[in-house]
C-alpha atoms as a PDB file:
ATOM      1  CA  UNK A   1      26.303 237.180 143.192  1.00  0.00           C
ATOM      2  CA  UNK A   2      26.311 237.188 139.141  1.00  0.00           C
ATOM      3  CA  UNK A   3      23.765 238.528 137.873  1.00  0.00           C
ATOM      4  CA  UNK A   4      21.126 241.289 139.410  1.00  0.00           C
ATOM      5  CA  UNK A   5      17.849 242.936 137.438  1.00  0.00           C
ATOM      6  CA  UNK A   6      16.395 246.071 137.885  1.00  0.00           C
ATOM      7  CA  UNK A   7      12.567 246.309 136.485  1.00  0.00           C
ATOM      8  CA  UNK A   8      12.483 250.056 135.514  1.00  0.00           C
ATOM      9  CA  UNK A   9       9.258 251.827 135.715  1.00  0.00           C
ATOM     10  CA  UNK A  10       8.478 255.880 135.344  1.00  0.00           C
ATOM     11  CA  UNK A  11       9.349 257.484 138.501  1.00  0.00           C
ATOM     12  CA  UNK A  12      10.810 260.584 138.896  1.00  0.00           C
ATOM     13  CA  UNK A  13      13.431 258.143 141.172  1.00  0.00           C
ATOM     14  CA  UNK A  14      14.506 255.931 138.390  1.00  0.00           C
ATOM     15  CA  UNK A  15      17.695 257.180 137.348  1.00  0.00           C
ATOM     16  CA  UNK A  16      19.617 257.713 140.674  1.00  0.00           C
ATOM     17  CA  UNK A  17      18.142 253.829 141.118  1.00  0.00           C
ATOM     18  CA  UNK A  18      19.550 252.104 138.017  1.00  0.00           C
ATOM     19  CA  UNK A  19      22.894 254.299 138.994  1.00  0.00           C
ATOM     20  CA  UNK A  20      22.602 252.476 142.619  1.00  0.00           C
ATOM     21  CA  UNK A  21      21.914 249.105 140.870  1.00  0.00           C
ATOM     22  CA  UNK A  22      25.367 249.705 138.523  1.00  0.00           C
ATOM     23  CA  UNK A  23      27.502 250.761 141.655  1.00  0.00           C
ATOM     24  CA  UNK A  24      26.195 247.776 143.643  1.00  0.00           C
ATOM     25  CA  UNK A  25      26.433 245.565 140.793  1.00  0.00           C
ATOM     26  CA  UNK A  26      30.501 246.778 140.439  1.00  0.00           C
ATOM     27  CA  UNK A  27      31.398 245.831 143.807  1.00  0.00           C
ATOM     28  CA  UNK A  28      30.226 242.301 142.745  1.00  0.00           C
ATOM     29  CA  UNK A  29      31.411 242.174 139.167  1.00  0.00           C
ATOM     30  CA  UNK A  30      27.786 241.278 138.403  1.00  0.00           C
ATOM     31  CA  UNK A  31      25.934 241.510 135.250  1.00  0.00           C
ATOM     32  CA  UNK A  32      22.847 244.112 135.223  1.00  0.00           C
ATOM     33  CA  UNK A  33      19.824 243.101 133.062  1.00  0.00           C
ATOM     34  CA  UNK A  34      17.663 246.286 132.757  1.00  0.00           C
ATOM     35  CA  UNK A  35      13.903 245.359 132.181  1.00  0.00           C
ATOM     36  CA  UNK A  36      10.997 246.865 131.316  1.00  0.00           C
ATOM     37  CA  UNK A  37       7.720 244.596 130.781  1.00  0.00           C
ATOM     38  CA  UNK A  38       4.284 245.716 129.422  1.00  0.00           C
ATOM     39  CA  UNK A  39       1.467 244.424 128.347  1.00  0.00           C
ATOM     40  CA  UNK A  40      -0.807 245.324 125.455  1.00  0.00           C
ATOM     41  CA  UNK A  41      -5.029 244.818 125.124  1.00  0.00           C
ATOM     42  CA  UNK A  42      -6.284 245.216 121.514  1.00  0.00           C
ATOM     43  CA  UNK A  43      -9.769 245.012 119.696  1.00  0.00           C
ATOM     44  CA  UNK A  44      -9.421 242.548 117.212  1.00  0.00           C
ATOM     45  CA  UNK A  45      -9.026 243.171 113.590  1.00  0.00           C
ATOM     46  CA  UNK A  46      -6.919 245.790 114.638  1.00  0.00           C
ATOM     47  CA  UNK A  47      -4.334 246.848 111.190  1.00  0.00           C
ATOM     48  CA  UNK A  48      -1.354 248.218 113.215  1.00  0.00           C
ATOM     49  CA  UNK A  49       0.919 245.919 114.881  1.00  0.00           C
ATOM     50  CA  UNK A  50       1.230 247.806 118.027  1.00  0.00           C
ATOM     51  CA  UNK A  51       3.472 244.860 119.927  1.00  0.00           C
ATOM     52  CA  UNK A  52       6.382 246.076 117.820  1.00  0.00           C
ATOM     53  CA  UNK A  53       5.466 249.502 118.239  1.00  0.00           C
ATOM     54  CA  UNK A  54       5.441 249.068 122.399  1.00  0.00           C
ATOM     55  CA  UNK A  55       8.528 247.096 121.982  1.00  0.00           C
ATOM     56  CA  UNK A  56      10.322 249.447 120.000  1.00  0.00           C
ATOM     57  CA  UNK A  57       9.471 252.308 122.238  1.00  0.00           C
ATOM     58  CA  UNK A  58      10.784 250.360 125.527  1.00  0.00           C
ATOM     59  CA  UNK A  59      13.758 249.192 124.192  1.00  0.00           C
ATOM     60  CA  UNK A  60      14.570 252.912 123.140  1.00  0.00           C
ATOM     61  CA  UNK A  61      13.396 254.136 126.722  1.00  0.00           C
ATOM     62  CA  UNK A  62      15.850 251.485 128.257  1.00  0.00           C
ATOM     63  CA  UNK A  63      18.927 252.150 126.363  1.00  0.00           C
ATOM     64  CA  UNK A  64      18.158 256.107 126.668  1.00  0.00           C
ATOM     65  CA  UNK A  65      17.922 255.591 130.192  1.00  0.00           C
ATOM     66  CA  UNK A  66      20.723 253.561 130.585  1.00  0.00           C
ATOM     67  CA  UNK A  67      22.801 256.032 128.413  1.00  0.00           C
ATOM     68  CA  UNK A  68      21.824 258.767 131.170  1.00  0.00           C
ATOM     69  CA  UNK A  69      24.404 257.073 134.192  1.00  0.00           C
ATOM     70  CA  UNK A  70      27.605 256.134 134.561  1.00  0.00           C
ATOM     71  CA  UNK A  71      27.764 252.342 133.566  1.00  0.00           C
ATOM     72  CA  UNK A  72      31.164 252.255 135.342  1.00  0.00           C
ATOM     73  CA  UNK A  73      32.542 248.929 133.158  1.00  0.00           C
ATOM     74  CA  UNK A  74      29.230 247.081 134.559  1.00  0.00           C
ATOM     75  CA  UNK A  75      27.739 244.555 132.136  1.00  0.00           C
ATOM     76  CA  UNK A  76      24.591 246.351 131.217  1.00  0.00           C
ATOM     77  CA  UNK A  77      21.915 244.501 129.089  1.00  0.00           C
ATOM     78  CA  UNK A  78      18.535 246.078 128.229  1.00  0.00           C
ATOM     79  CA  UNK A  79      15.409 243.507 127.659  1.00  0.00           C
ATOM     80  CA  UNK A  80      11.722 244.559 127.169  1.00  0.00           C
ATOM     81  CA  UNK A  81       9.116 241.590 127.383  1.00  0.00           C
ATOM     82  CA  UNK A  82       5.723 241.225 126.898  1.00  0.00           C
ATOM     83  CA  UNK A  83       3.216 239.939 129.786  1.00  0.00           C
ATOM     84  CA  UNK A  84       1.755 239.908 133.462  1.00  0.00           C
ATOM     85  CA  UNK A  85       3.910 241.752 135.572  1.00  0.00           C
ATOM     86  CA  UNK A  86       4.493 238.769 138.270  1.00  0.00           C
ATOM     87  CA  UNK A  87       4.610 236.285 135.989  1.00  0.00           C
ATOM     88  CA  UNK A  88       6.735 237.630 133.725  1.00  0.00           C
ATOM     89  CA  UNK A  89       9.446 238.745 136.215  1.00  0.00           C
ATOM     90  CA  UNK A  90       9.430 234.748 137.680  1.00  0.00           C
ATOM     91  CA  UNK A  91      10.223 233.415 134.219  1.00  0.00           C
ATOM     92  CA  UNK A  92      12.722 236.200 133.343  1.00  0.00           C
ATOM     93  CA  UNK A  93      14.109 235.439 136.544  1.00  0.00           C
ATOM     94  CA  UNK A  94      14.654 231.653 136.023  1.00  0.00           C
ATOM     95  CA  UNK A  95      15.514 231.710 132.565  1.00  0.00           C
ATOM     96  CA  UNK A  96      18.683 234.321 133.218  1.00  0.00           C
ATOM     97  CA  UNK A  97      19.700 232.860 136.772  1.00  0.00           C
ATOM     98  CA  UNK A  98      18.883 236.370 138.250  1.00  0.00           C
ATOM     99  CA  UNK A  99      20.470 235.925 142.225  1.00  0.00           C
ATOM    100  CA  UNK A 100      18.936 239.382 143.284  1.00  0.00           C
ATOM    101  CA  UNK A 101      16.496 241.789 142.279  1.00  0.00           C
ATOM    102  CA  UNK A 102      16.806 245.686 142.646  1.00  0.00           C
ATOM    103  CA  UNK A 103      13.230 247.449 143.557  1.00  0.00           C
ATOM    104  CA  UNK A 104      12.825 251.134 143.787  1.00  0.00           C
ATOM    105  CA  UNK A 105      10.233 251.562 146.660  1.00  0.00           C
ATOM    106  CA  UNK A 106       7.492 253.373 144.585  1.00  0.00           C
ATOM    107  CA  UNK A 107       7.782 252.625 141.331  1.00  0.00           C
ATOM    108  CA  UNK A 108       5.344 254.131 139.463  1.00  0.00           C
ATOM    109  CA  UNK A 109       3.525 255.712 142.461  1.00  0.00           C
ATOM    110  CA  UNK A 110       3.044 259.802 142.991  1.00  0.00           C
ATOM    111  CA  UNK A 111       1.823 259.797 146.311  1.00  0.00           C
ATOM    112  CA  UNK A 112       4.439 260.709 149.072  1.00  0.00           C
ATOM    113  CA  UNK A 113       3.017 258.670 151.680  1.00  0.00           C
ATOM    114  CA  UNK A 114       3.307 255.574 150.134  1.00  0.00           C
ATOM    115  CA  UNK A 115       6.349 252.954 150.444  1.00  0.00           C
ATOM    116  CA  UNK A 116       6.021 250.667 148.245  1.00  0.00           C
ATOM    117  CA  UNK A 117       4.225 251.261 144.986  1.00  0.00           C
ATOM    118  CA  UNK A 118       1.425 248.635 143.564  1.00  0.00           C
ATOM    119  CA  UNK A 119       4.409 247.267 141.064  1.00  0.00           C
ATOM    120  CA  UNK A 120       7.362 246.813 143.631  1.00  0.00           C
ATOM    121  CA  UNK A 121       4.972 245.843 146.081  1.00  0.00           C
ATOM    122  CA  UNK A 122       3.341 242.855 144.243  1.00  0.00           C
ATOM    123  CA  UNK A 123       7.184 241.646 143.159  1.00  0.00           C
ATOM    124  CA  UNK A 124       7.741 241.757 147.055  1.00  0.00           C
ATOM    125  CA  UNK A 125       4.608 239.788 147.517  1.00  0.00           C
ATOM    126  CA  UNK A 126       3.819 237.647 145.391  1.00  0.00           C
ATOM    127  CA  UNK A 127       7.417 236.021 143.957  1.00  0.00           C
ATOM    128  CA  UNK A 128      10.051 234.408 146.117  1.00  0.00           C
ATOM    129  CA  UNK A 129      12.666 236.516 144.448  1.00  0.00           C
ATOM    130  CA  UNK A 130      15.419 237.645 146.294  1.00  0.00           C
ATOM    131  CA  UNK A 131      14.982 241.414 146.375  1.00  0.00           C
ATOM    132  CA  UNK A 132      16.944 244.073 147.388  1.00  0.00           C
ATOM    133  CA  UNK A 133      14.587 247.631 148.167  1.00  0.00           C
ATOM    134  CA  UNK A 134      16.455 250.696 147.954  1.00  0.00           C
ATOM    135  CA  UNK A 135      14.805 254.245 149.557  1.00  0.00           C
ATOM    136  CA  UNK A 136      14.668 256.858 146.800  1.00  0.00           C
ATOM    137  CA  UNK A 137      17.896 258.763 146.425  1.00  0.00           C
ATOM    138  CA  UNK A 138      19.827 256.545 148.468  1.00  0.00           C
ATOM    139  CA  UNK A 139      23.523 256.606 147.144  1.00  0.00           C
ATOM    140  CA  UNK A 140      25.442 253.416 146.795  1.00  0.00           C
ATOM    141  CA  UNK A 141      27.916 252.819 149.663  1.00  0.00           C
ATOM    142  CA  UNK A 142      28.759 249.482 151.141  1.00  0.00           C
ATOM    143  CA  UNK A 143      27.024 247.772 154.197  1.00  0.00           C
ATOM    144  CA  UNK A 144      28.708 247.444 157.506  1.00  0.00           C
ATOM    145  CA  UNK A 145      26.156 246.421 159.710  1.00  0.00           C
ATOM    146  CA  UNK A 146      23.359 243.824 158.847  1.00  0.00           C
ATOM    147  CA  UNK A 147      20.039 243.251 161.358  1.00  0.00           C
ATOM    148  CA  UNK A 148      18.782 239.880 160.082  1.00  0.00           C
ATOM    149  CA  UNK A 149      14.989 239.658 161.935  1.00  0.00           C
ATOM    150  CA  UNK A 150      13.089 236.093 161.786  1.00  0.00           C
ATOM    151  CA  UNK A 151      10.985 234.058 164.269  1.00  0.00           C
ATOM    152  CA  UNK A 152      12.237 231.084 162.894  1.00  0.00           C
ATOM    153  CA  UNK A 153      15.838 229.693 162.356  1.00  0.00           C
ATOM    154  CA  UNK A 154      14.336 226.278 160.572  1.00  0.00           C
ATOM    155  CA  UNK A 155      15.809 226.175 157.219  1.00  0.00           C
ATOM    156  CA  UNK A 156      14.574 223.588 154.554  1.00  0.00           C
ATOM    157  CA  UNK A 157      15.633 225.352 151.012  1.00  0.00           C
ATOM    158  CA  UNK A 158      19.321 225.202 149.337  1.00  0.00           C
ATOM    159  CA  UNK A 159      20.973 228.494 149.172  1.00  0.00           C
ATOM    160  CA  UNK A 160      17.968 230.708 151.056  1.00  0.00           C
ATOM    161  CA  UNK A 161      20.937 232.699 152.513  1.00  0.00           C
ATOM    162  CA  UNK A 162      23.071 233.273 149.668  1.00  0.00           C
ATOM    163  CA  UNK A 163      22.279 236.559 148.806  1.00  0.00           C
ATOM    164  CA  UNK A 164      22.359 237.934 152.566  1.00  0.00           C
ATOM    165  CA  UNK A 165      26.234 235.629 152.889  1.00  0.00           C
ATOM    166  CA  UNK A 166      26.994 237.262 149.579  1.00  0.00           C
ATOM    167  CA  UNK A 167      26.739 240.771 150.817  1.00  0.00           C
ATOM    168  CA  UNK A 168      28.291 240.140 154.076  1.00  0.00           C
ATOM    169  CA  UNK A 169      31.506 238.712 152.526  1.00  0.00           C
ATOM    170  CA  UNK A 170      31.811 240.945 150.075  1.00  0.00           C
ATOM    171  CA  UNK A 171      31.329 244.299 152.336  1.00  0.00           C
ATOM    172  CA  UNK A 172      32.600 242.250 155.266  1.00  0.00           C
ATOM    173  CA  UNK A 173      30.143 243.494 157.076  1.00  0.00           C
ATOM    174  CA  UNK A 174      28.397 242.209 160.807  1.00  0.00           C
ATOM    175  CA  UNK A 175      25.294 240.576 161.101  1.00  0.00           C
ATOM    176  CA  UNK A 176      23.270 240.960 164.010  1.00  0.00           C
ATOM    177  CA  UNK A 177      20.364 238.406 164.505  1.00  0.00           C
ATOM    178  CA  UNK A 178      17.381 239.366 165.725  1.00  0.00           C
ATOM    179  CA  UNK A 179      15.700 236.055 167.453  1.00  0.00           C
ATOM    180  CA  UNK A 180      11.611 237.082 168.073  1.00  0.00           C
ATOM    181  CA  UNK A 181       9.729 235.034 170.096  1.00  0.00           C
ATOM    182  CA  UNK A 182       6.006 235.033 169.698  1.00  0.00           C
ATOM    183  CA  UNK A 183       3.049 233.490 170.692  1.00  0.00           C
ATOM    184  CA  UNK A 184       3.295 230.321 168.449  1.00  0.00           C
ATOM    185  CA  UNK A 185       6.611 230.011 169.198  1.00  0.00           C
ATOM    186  CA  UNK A 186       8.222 226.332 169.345  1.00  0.00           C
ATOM    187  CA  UNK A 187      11.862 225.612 171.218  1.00  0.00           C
ATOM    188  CA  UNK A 188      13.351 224.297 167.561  1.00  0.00           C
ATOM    189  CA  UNK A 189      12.622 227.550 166.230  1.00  0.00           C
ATOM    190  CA  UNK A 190      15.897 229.121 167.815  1.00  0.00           C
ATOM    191  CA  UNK A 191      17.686 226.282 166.805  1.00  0.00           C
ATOM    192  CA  UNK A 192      20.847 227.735 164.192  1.00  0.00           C
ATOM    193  CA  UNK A 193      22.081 225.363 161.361  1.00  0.00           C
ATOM    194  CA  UNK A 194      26.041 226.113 160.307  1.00  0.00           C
ATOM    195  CA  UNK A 195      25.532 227.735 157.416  1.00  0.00           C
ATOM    196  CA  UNK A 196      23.633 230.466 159.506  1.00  0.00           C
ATOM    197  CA  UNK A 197      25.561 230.442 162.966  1.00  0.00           C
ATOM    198  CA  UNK A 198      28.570 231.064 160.789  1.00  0.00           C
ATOM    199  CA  UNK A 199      27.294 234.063 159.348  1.00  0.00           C
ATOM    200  CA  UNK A 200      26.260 235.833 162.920  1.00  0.00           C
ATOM    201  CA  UNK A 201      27.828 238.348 165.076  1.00  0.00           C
ATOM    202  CA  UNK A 202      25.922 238.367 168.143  1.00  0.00           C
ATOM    203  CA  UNK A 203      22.460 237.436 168.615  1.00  0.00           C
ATOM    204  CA  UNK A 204      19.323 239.202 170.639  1.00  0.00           C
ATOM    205  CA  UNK A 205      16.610 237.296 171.794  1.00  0.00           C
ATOM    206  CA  UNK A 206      12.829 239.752 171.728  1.00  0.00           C
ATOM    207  CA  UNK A 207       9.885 238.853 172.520  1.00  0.00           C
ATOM    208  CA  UNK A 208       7.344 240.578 170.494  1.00  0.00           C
ATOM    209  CA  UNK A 209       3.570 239.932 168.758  1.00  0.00           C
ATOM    210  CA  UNK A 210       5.463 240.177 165.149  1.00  0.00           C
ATOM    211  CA  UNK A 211       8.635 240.585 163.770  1.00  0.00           C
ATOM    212  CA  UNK A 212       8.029 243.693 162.646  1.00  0.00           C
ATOM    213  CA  UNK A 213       6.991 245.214 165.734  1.00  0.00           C
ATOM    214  CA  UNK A 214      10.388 243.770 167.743  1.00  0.00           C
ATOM    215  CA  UNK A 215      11.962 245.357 164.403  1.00  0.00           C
ATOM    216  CA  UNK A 216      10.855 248.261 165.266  1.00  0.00           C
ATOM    217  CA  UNK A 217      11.709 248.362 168.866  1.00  0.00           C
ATOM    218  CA  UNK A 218      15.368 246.875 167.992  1.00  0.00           C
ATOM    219  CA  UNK A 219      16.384 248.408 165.020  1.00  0.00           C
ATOM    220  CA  UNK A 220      17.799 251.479 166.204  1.00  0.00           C
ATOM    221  CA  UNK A 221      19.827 249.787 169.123  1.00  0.00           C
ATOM    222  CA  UNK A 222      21.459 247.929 166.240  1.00  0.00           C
ATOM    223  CA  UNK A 223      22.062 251.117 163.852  1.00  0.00           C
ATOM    224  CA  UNK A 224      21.646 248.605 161.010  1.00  0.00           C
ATOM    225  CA  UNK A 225      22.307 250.217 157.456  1.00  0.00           C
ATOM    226  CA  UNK A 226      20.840 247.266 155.918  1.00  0.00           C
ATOM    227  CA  UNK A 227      17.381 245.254 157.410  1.00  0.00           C
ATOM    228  CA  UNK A 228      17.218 241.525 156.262  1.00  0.00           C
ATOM    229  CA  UNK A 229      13.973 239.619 156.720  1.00  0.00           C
ATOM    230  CA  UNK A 230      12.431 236.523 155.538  1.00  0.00           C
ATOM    231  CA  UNK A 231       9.420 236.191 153.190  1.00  0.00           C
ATOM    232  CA  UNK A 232       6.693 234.597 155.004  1.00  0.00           C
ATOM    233  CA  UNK A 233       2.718 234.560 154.356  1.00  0.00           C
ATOM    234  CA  UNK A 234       2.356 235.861 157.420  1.00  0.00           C
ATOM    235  CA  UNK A 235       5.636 236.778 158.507  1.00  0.00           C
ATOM    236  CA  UNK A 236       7.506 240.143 158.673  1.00  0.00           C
ATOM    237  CA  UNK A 237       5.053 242.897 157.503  1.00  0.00           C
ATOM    238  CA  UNK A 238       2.244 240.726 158.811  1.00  0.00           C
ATOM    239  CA  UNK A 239      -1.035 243.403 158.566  1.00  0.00           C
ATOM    240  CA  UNK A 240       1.171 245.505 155.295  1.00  0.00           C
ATOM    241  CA  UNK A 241       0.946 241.678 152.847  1.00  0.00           C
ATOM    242  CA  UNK A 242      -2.696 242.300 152.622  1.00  0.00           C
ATOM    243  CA  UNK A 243      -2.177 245.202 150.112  1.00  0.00           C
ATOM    244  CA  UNK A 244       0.373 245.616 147.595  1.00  0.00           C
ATOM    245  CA  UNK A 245       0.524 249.670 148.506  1.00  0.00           C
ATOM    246  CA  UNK A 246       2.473 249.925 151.847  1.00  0.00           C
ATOM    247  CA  UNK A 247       2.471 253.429 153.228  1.00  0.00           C
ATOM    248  CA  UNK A 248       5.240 254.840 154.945  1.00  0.00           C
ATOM    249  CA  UNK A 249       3.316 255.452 158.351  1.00  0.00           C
ATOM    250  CA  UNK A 250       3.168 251.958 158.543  1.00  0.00           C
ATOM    251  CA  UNK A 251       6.550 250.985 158.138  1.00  0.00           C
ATOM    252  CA  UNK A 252       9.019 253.612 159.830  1.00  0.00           C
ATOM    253  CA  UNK A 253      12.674 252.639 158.109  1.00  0.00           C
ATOM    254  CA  UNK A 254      12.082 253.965 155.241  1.00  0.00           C
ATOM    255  CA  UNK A 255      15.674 255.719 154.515  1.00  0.00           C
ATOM    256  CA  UNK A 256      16.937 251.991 154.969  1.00  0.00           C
ATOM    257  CA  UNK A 257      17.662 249.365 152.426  1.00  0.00           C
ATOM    258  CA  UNK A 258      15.690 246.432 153.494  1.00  0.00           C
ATOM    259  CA  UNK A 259      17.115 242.553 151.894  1.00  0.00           C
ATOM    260  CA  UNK A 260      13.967 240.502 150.980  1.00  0.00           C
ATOM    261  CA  UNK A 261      15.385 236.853 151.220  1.00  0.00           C
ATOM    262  CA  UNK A 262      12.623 234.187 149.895  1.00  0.00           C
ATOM    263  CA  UNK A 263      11.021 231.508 152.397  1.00  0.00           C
ATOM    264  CA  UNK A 264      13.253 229.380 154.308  1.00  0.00           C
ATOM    265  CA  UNK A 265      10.998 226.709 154.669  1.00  0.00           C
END
């Protein structure tokens, strides 16, 4: 893993974030690109060229904010661009070869029962990033135990897993699958390809309406202290995709890191 961005917003979390995103991004001698996009609506014939004024003021938040943690030798760079928030963080994303994206749960929420913000939330659901969500406050220590959850073991994209096979060799940590069998399933479904089998510990077979309900029947057997699922349309958080706001009642993990990888298929 090379290179890792963290989109910083205004929570009150955002510091001890960006300082988890530097200590993770040490262990993996990764550079951290530290971005901040907005986007400006004018009247026209307006005199004051408020673009540079915006810019100005972001770039000056970022390297501020940045000058707040310990960079610890980490490869820092600060970048402000103008845009839609989705589409922005997809080009961004390509043109810098991003492998993994850091999201703070809510960030730029101020309600305590929510999870995942509007902004994190639409980067969850609506790119095929590979993301990494970190619970506010959570301090940086390495993983030992990974609970990988899918329905499906078909895998049709190059390097889907690299992110979650990245982690694993670096913390040398185990990775328990979680096999769930639901109504639509079909017998190639459970069928492992090398590149995953060689990544797996031990495997559990549940059957279950969703993945996230046999998630949350299996994930405290497994004392997991990092959740990997699969982006699907209507995969893991089945009912919570509908809305970019995902409260915490409805997903119970929430002092866990959960590893976002995009669609297999």
């Amino acid at each position: 893993m090379k290179t890792i961005l963290v989109p910083v917003g205004s929570s009150k979390n955002a510091k001890s974030h960006l300082q988890y995103a530097v200590d993770f991004a040490k262990a993996f001698n990764a550079k951290l690109y530290v971005v901040q996009i907005y986007n400006v609506y004018t009247k026209a014939g307006t005199m004051i060229n408020v673009d540079s004024i915006i810019e100005k003021e972001s770039k000056d938040f970022l390297d501020d904010h940045v000058a707040s943690i310990d960079t610890k030798g980490v490869e820092v760079y600060t970048r402000t661009f103008k845009g839609k928030l989705v589409d922005t963080i997809e080009k961004v994303c390509d043109a810098l070869d991003v492998d993994l994206i850091i999201l703070e749960p809510r960030t730029n929420s101020i309600k305590d029962e929510v999870y995942l913000g509007r902004t994190s939330g639409k980067i969850v659901k609506r790119t095929q990033i590979p993301a990494l969500i970190v619970p506010e406050g959570y301090t940086y220590r390495p993983f030992e135990k990974i609970l990988l959850a899918i329905k499906s073991a078909i895998i049709k994209k190059e390097r889907v897993l690299y992110p979650l096979s990245s982690i694993k060799n670096q913390f040398k940590a185990t990775v328990n699958l979680l096999l769930v069998k639901t109504a639509h399933h079909k017998k190639e479904d459970f069928d492992l390809n090398d590149e995953l089998n060689a990544l797996i510990t031990k495997t559990t077979i549940a059957e279950s309406p969703t993945t996230f309900q046999a998630v949350l029947e299996h994930y405290k057997s497994n004392n997991p202290d990092l959740l990997c699922v699969v982006r699907r349309k209507r995969g893991f958080f089945k009912k919570l995709w509908e809305n970019n706001v995902i409260l915490k009642k409805d997903f119970h993990s929430t002092q866990l890191p959960v590893l976002i990888l995009s669609g297999l298929k």
